[in-house]
Protein backbone atom coordinates (compact mmCIF):
# COMPACT_ATOMS: atom_id res chain seq x y z
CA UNK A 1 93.24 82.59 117.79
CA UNK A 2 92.75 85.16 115.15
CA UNK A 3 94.25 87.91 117.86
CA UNK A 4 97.22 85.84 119.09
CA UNK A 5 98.27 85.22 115.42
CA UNK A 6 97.89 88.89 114.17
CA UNK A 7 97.77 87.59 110.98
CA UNK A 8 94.09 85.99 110.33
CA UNK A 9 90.50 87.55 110.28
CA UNK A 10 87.56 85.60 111.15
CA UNK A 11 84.06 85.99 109.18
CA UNK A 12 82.32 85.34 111.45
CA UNK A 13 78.36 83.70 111.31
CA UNK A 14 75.65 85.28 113.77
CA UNK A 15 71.99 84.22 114.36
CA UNK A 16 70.12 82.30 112.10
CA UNK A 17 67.40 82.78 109.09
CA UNK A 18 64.25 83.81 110.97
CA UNK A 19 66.30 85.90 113.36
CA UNK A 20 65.37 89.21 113.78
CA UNK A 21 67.96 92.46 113.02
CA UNK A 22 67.58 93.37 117.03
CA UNK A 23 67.72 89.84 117.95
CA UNK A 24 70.96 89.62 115.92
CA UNK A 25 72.99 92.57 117.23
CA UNK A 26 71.76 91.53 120.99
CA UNK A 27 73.27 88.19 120.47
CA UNK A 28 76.81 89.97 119.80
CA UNK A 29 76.89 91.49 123.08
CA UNK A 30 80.49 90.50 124.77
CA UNK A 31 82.14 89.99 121.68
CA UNK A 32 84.85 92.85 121.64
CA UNK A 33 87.41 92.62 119.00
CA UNK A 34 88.78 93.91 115.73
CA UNK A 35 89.86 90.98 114.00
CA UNK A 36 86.28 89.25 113.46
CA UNK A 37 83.48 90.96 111.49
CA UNK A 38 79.56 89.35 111.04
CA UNK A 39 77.06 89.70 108.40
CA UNK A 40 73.35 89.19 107.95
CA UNK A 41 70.99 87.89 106.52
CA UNK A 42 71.58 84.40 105.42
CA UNK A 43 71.76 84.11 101.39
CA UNK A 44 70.11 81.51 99.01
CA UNK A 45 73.04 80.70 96.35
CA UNK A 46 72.52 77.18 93.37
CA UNK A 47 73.90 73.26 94.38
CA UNK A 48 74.90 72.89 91.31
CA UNK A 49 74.88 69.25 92.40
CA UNK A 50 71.18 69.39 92.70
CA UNK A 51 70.72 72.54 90.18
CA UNK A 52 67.80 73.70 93.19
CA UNK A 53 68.63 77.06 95.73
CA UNK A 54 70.29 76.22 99.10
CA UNK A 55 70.34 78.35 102.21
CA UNK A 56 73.69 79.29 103.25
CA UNK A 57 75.41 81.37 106.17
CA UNK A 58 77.12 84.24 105.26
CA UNK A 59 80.66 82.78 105.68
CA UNK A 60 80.07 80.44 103.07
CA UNK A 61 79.62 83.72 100.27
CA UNK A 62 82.11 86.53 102.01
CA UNK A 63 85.09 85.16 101.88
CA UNK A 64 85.02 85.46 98.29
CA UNK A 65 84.37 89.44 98.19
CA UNK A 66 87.75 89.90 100.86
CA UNK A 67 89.49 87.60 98.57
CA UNK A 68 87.99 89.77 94.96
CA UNK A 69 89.69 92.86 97.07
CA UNK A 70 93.44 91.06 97.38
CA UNK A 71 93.46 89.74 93.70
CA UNK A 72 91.08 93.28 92.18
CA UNK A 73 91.79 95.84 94.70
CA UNK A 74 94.84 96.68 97.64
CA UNK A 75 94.51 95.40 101.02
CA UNK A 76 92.82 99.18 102.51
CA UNK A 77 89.77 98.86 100.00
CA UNK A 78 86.48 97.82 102.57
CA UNK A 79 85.06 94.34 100.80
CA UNK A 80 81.69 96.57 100.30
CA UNK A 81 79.84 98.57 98.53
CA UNK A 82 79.30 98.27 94.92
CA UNK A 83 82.83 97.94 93.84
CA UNK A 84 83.85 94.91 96.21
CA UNK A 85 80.55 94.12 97.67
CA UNK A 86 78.73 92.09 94.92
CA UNK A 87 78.16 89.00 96.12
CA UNK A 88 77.33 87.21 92.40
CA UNK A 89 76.61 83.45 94.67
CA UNK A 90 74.04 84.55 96.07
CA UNK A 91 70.19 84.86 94.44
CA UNK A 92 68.60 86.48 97.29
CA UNK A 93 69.57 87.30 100.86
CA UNK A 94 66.90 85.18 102.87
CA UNK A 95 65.27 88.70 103.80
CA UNK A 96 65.12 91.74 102.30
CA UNK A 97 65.76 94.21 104.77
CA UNK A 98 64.25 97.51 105.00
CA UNK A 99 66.07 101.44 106.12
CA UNK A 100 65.10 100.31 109.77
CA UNK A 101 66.21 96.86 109.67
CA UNK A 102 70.03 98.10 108.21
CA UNK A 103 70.33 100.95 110.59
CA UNK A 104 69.82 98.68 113.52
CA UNK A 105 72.10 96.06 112.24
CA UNK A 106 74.83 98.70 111.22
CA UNK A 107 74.52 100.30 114.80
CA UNK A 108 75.06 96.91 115.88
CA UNK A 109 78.14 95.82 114.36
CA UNK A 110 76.56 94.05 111.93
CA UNK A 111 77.19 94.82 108.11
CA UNK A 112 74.06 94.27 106.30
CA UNK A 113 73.52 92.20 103.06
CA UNK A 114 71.07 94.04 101.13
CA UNK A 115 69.36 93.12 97.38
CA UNK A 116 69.16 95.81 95.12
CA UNK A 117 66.65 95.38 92.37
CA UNK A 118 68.02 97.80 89.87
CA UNK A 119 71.41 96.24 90.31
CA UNK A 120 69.85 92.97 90.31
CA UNK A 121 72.14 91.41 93.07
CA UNK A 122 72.76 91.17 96.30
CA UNK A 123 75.52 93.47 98.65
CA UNK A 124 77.18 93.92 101.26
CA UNK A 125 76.44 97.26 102.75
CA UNK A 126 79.12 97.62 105.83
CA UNK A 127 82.45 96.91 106.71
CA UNK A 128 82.85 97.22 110.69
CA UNK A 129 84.06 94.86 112.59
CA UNK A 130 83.49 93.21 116.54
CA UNK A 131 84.93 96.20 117.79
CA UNK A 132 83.10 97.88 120.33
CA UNK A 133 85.16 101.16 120.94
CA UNK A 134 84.95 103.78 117.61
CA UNK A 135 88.17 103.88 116.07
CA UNK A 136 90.21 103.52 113.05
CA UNK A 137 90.15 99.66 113.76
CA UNK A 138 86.22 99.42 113.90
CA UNK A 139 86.42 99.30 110.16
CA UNK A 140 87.75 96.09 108.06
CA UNK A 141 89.71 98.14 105.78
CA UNK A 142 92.27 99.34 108.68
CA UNK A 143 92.58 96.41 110.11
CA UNK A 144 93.17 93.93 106.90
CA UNK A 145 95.84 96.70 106.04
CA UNK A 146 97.57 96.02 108.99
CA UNK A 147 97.73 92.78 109.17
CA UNK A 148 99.57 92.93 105.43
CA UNK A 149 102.01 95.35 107.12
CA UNK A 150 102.88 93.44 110.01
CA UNK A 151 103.33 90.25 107.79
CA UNK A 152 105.48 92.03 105.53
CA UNK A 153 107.45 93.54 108.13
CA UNK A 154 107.84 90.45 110.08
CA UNK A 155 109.11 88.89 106.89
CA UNK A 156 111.35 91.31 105.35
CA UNK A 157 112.81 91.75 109.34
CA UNK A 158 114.06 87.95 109.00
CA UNK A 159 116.93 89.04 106.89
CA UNK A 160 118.52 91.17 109.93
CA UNK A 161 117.85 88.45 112.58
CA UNK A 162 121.36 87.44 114.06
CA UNK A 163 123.12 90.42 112.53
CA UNK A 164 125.05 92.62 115.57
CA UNK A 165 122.48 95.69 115.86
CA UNK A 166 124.45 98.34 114.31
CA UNK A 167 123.91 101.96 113.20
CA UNK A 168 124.08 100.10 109.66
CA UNK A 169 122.48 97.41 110.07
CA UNK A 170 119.27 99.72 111.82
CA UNK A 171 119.60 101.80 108.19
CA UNK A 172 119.54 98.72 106.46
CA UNK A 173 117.04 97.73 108.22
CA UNK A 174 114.96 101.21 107.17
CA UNK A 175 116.06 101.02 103.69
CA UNK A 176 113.97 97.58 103.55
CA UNK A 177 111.41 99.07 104.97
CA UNK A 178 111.00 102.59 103.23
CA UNK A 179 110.26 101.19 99.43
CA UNK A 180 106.95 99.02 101.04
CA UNK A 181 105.55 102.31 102.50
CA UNK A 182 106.47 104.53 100.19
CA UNK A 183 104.42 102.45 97.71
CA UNK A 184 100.85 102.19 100.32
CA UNK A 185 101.52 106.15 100.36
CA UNK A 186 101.37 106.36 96.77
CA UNK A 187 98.48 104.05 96.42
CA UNK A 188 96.76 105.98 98.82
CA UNK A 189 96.69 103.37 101.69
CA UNK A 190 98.06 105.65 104.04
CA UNK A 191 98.62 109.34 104.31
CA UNK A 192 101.81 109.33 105.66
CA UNK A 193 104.24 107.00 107.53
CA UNK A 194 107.53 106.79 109.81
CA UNK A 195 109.64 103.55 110.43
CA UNK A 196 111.06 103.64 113.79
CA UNK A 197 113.57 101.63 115.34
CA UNK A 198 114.80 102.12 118.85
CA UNK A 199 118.40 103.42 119.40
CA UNK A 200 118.46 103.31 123.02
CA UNK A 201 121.28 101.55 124.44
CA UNK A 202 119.17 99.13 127.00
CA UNK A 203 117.08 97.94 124.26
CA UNK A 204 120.05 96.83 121.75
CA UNK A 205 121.86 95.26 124.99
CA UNK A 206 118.72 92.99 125.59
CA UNK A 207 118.94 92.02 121.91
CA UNK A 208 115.68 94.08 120.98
């Protein structure tokens, strides 16, 4: 769903409390895709309703880190790490994991929640996604920032919809476009950019 939209990420759960780090990552074989990420372990986070510790899956605590990035941070900055990867829910991850137990994860495709004692919290200590083939898109960061440019796009593109596809209207149509990148540039969200819109002739005669 997530790919056919282009638009949505899923956070995705994998394995269970007593699972093991290998037993994790072998579980993810088949999964293949760049819009779905998974974390481990499990975390322990308060019911206030009970005032007592709860087990939890990780989708239920890291949402709220990929949201801290929209509303703190710009949509390119990975939801890890000690600037966007406290997770202040959670009390404990259900296991602490050791160097061996975060390597294999991280080679896995899974981004490890780790508990730092001189921090005294819990983080998340990756930000790759279900992607199986190394590239750009492998990482949250890229793809998160491309799904805000192909929303924006597609919504700033509704203006010109049912205009006659004009030299004019195709620099209009650029002139939207320029400000939005020029600003990611300057944020440092990309290094440098090109909008380009198709002048050939057979295109603009099917109405592309």
């Amino acid at each position: 769903v997530c790919e056919d939209r282009g638009d949505s990420f899923y956070v995705m759960d994998c394995g269970i409390p007593t699972s093991t780090s290998l037993s994790v990552t072998t579980a993810l074989q088949g999964f293949d895709t760049s819009y779905a990420a998974t974390w481990w372990p499990w975390g322990r986070i308060l019911d206030s309703d009970r005032n007592k510790p709860i087990l939890v899956p990780p989708s239920i605590f890291v949402p709220r880190a990929m949201v801290n990035v929209d509303v703190f941070g710009k949509p390119w900055q990975a939801p890890a790490g000690t600037q966007f990867g406290r997770l202040p829910d959670v009390i404990e991850p259900f296991k602490r994991l050791t160097q061996s137990d975060t390597d294999t994860l991280y080679d896995g495709r899974v981004n490890p929640i780790l508990y730092y004692t001189n921090r005294s919290g819990a983080y998340i200590w990756g930000q790759k996604t279900l992607q199986g083939a190394p590239s750009l898109l492998d990482r949250i960061n890229v793809r998160m920032l491309i799904i805000y440019i192909k929303k924006y796009v597609a919504d700033r593109s509704k203006d010109f919809v049912f205009t006659n596809n004009t030299a004019q209207v195709r620099s209009a149509l650029r002139a939207a476009l320029n400000p939005f990148f020029s600003k990611i540039v300057q944020d440092g969200g990309l290094y440098k950019y090109e909008v380009i819109i198709s002048e050939n002739q057979a295109d603009i005669d099917r109405n592309m």
